[in-house]
PDB file of N, CA and C in Angstrom:
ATOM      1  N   UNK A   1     -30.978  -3.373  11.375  1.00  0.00           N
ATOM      2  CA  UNK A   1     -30.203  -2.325  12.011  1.00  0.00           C
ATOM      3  C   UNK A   1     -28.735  -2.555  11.681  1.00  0.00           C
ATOM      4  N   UNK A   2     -28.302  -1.840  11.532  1.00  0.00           N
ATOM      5  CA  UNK A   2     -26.602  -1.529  11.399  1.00  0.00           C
ATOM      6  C   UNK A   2     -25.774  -0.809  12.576  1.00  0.00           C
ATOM      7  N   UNK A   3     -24.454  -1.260  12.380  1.00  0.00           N
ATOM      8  CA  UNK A   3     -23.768  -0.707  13.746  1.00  0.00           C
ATOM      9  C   UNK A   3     -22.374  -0.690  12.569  1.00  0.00           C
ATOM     10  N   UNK A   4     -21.497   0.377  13.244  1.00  0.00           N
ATOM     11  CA  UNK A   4     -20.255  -0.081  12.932  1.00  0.00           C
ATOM     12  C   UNK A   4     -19.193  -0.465  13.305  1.00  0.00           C
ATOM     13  N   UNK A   5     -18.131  -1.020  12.650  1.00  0.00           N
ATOM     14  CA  UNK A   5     -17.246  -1.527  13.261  1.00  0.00           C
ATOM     15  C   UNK A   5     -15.804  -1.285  12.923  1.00  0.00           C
ATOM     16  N   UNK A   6     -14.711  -1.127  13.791  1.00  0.00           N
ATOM     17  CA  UNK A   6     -13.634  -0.541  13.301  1.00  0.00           C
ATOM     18  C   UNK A   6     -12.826  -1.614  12.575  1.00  0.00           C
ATOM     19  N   UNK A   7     -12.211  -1.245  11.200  1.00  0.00           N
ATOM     20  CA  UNK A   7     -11.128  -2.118  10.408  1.00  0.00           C
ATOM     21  C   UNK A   7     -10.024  -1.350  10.856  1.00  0.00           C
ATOM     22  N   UNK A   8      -8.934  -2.451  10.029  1.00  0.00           N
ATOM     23  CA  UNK A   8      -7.413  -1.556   9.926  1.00  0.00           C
ATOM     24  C   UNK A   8      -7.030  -1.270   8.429  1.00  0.00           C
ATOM     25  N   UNK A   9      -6.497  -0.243   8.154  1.00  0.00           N
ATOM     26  CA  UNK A   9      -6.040  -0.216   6.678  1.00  0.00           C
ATOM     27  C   UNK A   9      -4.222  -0.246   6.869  1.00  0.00           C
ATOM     28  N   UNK A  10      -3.725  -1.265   5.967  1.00  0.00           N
ATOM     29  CA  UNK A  10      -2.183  -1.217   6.188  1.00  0.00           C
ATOM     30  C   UNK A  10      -1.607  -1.164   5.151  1.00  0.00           C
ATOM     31  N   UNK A  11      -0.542  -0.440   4.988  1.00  0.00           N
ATOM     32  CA  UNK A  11       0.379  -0.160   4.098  1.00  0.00           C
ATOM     33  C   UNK A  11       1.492  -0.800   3.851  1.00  0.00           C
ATOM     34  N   UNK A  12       1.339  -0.785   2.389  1.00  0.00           N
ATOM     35  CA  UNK A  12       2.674  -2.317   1.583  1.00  0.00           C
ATOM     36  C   UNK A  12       3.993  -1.266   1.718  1.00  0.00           C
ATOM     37  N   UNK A  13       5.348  -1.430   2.115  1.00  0.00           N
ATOM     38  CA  UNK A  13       6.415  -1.141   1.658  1.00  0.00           C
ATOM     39  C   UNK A  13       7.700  -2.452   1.152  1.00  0.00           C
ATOM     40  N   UNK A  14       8.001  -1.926  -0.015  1.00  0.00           N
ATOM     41  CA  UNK A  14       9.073  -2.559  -0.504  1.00  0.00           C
ATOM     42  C   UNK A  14      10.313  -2.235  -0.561  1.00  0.00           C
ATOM     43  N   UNK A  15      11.376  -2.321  -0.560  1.00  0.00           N
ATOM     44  CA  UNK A  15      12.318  -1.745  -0.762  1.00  0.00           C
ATOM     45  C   UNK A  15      13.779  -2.318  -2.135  1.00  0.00           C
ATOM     46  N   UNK A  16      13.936  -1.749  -2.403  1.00  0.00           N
ATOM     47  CA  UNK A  16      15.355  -2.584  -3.546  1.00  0.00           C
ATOM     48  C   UNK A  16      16.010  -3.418  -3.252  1.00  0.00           C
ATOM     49  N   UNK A  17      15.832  -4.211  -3.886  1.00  0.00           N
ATOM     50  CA  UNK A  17      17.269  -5.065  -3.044  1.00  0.00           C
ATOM     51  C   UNK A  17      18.566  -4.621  -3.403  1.00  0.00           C
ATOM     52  N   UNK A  18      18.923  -4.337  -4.147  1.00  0.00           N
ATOM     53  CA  UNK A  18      20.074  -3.626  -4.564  1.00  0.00           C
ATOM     54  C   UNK A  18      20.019  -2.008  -4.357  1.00  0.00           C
ATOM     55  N   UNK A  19      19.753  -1.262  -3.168  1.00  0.00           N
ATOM     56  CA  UNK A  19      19.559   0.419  -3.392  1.00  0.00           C
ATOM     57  C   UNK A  19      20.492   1.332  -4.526  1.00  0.00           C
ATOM     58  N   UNK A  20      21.548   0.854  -4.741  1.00  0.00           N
ATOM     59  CA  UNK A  20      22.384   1.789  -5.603  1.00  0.00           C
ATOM     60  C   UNK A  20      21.769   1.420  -7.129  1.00  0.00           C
ATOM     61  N   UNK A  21      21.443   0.430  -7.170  1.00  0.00           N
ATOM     62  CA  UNK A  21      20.685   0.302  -8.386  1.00  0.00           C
ATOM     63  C   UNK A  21      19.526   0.626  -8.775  1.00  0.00           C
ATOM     64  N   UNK A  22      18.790   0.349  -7.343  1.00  0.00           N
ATOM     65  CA  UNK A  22      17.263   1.025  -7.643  1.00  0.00           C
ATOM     66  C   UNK A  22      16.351   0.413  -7.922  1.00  0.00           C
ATOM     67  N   UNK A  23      15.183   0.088  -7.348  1.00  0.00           N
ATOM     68  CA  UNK A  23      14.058  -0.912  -7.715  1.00  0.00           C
ATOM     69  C   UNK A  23      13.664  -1.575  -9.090  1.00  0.00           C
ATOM     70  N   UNK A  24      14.096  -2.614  -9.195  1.00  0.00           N
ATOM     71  CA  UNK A  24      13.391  -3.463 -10.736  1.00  0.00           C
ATOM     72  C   UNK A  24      12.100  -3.354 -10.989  1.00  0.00           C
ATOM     73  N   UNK A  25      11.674  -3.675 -12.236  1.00  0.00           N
ATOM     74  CA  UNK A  25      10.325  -4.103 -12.577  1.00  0.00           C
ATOM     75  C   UNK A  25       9.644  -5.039 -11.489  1.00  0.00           C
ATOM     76  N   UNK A  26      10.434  -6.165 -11.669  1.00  0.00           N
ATOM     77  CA  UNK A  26       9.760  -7.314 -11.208  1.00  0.00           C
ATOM     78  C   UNK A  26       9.284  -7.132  -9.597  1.00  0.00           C
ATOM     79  N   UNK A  27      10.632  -5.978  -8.908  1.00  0.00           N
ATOM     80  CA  UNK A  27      10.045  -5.604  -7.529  1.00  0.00           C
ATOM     81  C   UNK A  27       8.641  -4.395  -7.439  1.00  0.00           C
ATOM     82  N   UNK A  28       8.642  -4.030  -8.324  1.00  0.00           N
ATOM     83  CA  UNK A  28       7.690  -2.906  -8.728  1.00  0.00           C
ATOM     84  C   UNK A  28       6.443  -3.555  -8.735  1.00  0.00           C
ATOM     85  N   UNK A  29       6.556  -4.471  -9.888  1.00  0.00           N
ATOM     86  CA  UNK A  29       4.933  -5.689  -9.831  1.00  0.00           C
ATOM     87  C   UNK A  29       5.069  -6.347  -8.383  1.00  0.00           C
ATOM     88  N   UNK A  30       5.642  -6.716  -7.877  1.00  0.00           N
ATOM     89  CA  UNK A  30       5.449  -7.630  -6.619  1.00  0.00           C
ATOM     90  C   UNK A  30       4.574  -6.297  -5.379  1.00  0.00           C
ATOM     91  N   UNK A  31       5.083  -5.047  -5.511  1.00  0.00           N
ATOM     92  CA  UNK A  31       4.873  -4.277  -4.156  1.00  0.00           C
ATOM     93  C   UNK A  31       3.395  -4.090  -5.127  1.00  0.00           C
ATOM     94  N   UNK A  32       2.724  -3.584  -6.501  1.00  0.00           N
ATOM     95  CA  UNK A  32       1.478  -3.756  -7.036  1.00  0.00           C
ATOM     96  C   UNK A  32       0.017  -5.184  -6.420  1.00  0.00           C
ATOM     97  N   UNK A  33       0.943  -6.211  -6.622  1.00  0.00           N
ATOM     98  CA  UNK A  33       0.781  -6.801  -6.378  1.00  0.00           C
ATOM     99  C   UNK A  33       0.040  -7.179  -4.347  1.00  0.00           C
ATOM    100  N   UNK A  34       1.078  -7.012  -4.083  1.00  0.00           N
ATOM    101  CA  UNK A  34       0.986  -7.225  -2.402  1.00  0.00           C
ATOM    102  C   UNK A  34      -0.219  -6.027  -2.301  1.00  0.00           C
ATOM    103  N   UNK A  35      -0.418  -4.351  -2.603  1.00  0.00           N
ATOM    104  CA  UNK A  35      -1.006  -3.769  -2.652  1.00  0.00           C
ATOM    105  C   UNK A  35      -2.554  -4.053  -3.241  1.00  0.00           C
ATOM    106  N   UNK A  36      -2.590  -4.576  -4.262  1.00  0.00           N
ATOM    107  CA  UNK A  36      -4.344  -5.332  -4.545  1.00  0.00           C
ATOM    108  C   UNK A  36      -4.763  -6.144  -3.922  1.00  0.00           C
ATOM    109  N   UNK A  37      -3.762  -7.182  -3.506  1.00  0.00           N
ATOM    110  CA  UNK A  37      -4.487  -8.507  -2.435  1.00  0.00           C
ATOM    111  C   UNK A  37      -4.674  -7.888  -1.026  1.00  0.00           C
ATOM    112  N   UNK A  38      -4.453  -6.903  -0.226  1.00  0.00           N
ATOM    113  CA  UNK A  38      -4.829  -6.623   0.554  1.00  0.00           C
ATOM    114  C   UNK A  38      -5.923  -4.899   0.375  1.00  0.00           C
ATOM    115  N   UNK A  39      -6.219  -4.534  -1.127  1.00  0.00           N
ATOM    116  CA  UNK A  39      -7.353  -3.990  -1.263  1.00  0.00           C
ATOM    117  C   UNK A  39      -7.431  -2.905  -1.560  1.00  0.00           C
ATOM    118  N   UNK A  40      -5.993  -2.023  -1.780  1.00  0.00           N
ATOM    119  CA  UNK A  40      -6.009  -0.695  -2.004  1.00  0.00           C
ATOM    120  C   UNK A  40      -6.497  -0.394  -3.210  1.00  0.00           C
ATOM    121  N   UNK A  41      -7.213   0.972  -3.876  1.00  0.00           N
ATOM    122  CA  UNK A  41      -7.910   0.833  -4.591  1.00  0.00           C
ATOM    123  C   UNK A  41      -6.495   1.701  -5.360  1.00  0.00           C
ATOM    124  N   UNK A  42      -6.808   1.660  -6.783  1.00  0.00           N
ATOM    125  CA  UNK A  42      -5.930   2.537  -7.620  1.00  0.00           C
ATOM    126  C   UNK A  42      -5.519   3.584  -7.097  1.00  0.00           C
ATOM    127  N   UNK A  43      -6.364   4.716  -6.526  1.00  0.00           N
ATOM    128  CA  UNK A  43      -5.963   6.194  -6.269  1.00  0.00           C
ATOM    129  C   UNK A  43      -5.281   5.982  -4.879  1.00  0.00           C
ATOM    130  N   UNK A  44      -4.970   5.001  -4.575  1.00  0.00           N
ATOM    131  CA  UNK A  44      -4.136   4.993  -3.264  1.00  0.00           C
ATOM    132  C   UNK A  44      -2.598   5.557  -3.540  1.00  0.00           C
ATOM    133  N   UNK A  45      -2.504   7.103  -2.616  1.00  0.00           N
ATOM    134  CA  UNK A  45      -0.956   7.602  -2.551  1.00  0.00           C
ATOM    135  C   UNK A  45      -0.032   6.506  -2.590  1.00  0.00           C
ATOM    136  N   UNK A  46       0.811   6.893  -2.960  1.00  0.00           N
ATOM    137  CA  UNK A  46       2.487   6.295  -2.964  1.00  0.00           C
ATOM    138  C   UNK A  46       3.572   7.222  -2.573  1.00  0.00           C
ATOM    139  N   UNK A  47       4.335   6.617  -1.597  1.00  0.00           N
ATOM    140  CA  UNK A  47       6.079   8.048  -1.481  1.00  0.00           C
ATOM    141  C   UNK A  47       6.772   6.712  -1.785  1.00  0.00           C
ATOM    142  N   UNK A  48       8.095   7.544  -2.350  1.00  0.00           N
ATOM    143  CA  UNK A  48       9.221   6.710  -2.584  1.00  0.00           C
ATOM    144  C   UNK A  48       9.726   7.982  -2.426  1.00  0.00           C
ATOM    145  N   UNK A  49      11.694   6.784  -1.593  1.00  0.00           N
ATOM    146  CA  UNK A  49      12.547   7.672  -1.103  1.00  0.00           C
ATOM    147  C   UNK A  49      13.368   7.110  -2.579  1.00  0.00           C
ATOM    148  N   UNK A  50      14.278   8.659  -3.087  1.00  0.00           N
ATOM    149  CA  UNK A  50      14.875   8.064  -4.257  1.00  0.00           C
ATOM    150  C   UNK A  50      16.693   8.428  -3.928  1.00  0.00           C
ATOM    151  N   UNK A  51      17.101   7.585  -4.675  1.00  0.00           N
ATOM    152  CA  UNK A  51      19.258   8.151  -4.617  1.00  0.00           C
ATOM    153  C   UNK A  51      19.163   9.764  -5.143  1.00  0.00           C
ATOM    154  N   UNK A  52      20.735   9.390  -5.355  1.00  0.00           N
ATOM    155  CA  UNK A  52      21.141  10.766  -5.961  1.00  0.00           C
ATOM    156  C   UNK A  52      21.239  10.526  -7.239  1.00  0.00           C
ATOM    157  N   UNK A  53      20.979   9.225  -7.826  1.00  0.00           N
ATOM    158  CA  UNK A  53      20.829   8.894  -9.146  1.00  0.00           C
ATOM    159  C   UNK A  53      19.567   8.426  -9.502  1.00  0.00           C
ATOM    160  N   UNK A  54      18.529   8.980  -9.280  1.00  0.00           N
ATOM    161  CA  UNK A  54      17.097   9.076  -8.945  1.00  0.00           C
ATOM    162  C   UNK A  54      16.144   7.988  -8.916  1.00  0.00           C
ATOM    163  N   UNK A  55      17.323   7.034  -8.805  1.00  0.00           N
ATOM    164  CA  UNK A  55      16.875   5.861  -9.093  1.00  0.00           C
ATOM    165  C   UNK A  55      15.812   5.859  -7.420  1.00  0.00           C
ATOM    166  N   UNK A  56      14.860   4.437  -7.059  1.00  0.00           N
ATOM    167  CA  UNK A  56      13.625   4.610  -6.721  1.00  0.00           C
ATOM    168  C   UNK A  56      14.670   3.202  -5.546  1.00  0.00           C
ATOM    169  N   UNK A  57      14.772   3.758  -4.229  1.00  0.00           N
ATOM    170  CA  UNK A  57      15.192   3.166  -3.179  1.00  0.00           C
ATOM    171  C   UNK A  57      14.563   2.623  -2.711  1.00  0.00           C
ATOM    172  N   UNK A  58      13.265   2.829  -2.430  1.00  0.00           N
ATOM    173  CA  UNK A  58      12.073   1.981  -1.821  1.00  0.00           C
ATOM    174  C   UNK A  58      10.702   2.846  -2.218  1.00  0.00           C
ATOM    175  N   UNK A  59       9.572   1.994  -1.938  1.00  0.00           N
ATOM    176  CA  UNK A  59       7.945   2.654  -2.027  1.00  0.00           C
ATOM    177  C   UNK A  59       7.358   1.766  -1.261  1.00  0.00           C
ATOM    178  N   UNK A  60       6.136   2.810  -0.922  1.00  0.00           N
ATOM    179  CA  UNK A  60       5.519   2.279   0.159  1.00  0.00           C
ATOM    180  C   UNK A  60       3.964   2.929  -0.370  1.00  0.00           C
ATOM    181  N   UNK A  61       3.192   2.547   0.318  1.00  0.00           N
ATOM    182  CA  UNK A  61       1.687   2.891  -0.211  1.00  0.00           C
ATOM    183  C   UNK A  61       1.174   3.624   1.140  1.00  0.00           C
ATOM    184  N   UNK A  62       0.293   4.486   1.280  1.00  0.00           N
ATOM    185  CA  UNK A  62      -0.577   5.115   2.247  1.00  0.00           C
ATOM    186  C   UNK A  62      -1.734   5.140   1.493  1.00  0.00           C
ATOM    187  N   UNK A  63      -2.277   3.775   2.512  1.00  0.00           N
ATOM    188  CA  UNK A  63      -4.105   3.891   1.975  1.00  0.00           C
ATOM    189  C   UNK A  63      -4.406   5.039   2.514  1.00  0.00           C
ATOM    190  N   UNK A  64      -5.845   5.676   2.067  1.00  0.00           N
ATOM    191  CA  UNK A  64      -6.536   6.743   2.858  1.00  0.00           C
ATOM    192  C   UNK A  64      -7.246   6.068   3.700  1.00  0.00           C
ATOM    193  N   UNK A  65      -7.182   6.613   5.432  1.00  0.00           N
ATOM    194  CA  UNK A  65      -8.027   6.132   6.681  1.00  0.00           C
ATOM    195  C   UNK A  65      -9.197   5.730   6.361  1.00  0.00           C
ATOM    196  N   UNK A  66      -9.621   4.349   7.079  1.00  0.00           N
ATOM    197  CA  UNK A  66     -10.770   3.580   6.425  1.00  0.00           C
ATOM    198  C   UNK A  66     -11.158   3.493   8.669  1.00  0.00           C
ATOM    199  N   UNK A  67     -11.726   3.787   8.872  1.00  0.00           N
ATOM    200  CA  UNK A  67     -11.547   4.273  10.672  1.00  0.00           C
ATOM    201  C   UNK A  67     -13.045   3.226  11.074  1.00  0.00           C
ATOM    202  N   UNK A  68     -14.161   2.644   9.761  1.00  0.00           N
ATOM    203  CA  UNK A  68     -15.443   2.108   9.864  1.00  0.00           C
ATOM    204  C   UNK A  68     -16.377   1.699   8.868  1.00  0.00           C
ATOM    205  N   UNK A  69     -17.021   0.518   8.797  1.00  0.00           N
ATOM    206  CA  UNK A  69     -17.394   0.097   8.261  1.00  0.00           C
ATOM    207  C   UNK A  69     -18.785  -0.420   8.656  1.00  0.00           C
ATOM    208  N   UNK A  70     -19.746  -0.391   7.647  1.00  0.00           N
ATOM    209  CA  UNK A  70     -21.111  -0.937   7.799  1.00  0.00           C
ATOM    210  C   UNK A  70     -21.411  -2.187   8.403  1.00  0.00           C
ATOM    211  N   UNK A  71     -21.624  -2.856   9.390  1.00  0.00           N
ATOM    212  CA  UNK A  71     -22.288  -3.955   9.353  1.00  0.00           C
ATOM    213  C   UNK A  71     -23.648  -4.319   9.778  1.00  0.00           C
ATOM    214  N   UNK A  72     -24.208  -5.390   9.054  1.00  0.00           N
ATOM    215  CA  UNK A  72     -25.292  -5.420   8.937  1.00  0.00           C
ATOM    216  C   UNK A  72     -26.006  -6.475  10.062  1.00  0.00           C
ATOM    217  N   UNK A  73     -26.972  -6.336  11.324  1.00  0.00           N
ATOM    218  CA  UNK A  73     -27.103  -7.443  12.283  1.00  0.00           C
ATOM    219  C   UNK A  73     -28.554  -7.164  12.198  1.00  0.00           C
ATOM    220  N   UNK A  74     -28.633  -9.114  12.372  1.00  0.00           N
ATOM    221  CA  UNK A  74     -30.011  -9.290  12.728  1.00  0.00           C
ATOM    222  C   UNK A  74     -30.525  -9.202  13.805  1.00  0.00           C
ATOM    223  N   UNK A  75     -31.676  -7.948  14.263  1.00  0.00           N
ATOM    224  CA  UNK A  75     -32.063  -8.093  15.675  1.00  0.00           C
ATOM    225  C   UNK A  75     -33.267  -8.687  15.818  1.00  0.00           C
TER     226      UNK A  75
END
């Protein structure tokens, strides 16, 4: 028998360290990064707020609601 059980899904945000400059590579791989070890799959949305020089101020990820999950008990 199976029952389910509620998870949480949470969202990575990073931000620039420098905003007038605008997010690096290396901060770009790190927020990738933080985002796979806790499980988001590729098609997981992204917003980023950007300057007036379009440079990329921060990003953040929105998994899609994960509200339950299968588990499996021995009765």
């Amino acid at each position: 028998m199976s029952a389910s059980k509620p998870i949480a899904t949470f969202g990575v945000t990073r931000d620039a360290a420098d905003p007038k400059a605008g997010l690096t590579l290396d901060e770009l791989g790190a927020f990738v990064q933080a985002c796979h070890r806790l499980g988001h799959p590729g098609d997981t949305p992204i917003r980023i707020t950007i300057g007036w020089a379009s440079q990329i101020k921060s990003i953040r990820s929105h998994p899609r609601p994960v509200t339950t999950v299968e588990a499996d008990h021995d009765g």
